[in-house]
Protein backbone atom coordinates (compact mmCIF):
# COMPACT_ATOMS: atom_id res chain seq x y z
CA UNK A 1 0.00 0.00 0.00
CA UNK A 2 2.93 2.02 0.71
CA UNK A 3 4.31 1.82 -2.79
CA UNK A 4 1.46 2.57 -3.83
CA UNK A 5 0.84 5.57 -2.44
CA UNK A 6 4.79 6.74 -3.07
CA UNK A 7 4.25 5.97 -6.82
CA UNK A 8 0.75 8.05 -6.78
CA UNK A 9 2.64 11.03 -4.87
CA UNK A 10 5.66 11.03 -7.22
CA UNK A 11 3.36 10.79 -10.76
CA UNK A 12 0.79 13.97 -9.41
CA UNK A 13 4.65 15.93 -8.99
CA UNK A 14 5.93 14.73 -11.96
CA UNK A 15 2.99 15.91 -13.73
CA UNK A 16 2.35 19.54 -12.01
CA UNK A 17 6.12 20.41 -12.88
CA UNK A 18 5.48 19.49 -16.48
CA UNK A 19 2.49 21.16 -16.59
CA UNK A 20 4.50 24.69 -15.54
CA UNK A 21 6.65 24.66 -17.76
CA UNK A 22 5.66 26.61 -20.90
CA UNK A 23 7.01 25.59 -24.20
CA UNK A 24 8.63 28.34 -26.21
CA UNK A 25 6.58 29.54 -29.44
CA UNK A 26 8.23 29.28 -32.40
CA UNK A 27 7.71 28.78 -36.27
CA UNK A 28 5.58 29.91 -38.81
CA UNK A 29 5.60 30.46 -42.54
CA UNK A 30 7.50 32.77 -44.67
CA UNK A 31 6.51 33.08 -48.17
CA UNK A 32 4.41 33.45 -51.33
CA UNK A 33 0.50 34.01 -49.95
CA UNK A 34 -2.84 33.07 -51.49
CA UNK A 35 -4.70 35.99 -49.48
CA UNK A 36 -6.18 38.17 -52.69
CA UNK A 37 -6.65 41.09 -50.09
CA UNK A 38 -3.79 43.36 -49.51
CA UNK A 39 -5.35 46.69 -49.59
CA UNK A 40 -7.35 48.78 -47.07
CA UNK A 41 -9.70 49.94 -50.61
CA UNK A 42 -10.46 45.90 -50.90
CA UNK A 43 -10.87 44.90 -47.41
CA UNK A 44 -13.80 47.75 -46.82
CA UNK A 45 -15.80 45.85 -49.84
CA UNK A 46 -15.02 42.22 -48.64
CA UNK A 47 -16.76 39.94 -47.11
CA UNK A 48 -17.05 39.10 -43.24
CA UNK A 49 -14.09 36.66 -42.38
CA UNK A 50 -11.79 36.83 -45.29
CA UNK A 51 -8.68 37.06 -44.78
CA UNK A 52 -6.35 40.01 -45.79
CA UNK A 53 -2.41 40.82 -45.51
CA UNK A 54 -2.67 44.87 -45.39
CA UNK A 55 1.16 46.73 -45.31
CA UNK A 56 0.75 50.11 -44.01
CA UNK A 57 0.99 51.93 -41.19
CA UNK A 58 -0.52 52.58 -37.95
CA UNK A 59 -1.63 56.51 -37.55
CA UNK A 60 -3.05 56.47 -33.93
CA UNK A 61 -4.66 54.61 -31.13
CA UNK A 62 -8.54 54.82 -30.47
CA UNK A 63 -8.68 52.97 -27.24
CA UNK A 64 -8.56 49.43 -25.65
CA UNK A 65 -7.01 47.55 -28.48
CA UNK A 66 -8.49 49.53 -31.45
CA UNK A 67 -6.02 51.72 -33.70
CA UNK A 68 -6.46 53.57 -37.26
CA UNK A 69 -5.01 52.20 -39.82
CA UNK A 70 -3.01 53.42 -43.19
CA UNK A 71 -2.05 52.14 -46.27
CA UNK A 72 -2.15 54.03 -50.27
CA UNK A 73 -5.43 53.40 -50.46
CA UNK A 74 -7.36 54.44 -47.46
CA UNK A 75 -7.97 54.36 -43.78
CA UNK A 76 -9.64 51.41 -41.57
CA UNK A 77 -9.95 50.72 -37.89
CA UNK A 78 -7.71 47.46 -36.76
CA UNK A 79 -8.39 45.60 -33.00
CA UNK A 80 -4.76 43.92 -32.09
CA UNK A 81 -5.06 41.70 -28.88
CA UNK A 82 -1.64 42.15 -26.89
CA UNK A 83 -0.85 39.23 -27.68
CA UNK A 84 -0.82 39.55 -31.12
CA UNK A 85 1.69 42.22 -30.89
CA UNK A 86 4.49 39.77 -31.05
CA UNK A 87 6.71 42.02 -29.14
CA UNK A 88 6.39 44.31 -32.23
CA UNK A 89 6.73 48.22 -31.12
CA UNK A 90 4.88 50.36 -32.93
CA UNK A 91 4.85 54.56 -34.13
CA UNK A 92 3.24 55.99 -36.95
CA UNK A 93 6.58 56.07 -38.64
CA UNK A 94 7.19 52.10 -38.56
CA UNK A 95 5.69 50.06 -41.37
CA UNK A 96 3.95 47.24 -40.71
CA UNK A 97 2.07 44.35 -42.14
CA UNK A 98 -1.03 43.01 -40.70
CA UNK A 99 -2.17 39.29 -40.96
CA UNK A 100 -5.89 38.99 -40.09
CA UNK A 101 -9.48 38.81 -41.24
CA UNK A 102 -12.37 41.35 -42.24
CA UNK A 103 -14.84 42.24 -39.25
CA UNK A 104 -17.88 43.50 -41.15
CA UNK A 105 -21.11 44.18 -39.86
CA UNK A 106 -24.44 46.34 -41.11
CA UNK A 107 -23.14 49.86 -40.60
CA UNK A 108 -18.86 48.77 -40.31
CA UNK A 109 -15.74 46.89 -41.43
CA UNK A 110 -12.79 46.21 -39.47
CA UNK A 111 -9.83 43.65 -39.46
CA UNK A 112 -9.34 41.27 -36.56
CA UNK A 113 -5.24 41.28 -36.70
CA UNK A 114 -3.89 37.97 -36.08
CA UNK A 115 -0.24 39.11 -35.96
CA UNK A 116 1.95 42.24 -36.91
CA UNK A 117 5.66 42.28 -38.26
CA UNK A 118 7.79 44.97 -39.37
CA UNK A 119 7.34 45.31 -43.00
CA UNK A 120 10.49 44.25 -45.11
């Protein structure tokens, strides 16, 4: 019963130190992209959900996680969770490029951002 016991105690430790440790995020894809929406002008007439790659810039913050957005051909209001910052900073001067999808409702369109990178 003793062993027993022992071998219970030592698994539940075993398994709450694993279960602290955090892997590391890495990876991803760099290259060619399928997404036909890379412009501001495109991604106000698409459709909820799809997905767009915008390279711009970001002019100024609105609040909470809501900023304006700039590119050649027009404005649009981006939401960026912190943690899709990626440890990315950020001034209107730094161009960026968005991943994300279209937010669009009856009387508005927004993109979601999935991630942000310093444009190449």
């Amino acid at each position: 019963m003793k062993k027993v016991v022992l071998v219970s105690a030592l698994v539940l430790a075993s398994s709450s130190v694993l279960a602290s440790q955090s892997p590391e995020v890495k990876g991803g894809f760099t290259g060619p992209s399928a997404v036909a929406v890379k412009t501001v002008e495109v991604a106000l007439e698409a459709k909820d959900d799809t997905p767009v790659t915008l390279t711009g810039y970001i002019t100024s913050g609105l609040g909470g996680e809501e900023y304006q957005f700039k590119d050649t051909t027009g404005t649009i209001i981006i939401e960026v969770d912190n943690r899709d910052w990626n440890g990315v900073e950020v001034t209107p001067e730094t161009k960026i490029v968005i991943h994300g999808e279209v937010d669009s409702g009856w009387s508005y369109t927004t993109i979601d951002v999935d991630s942000v990178q310093l444009a190449k």
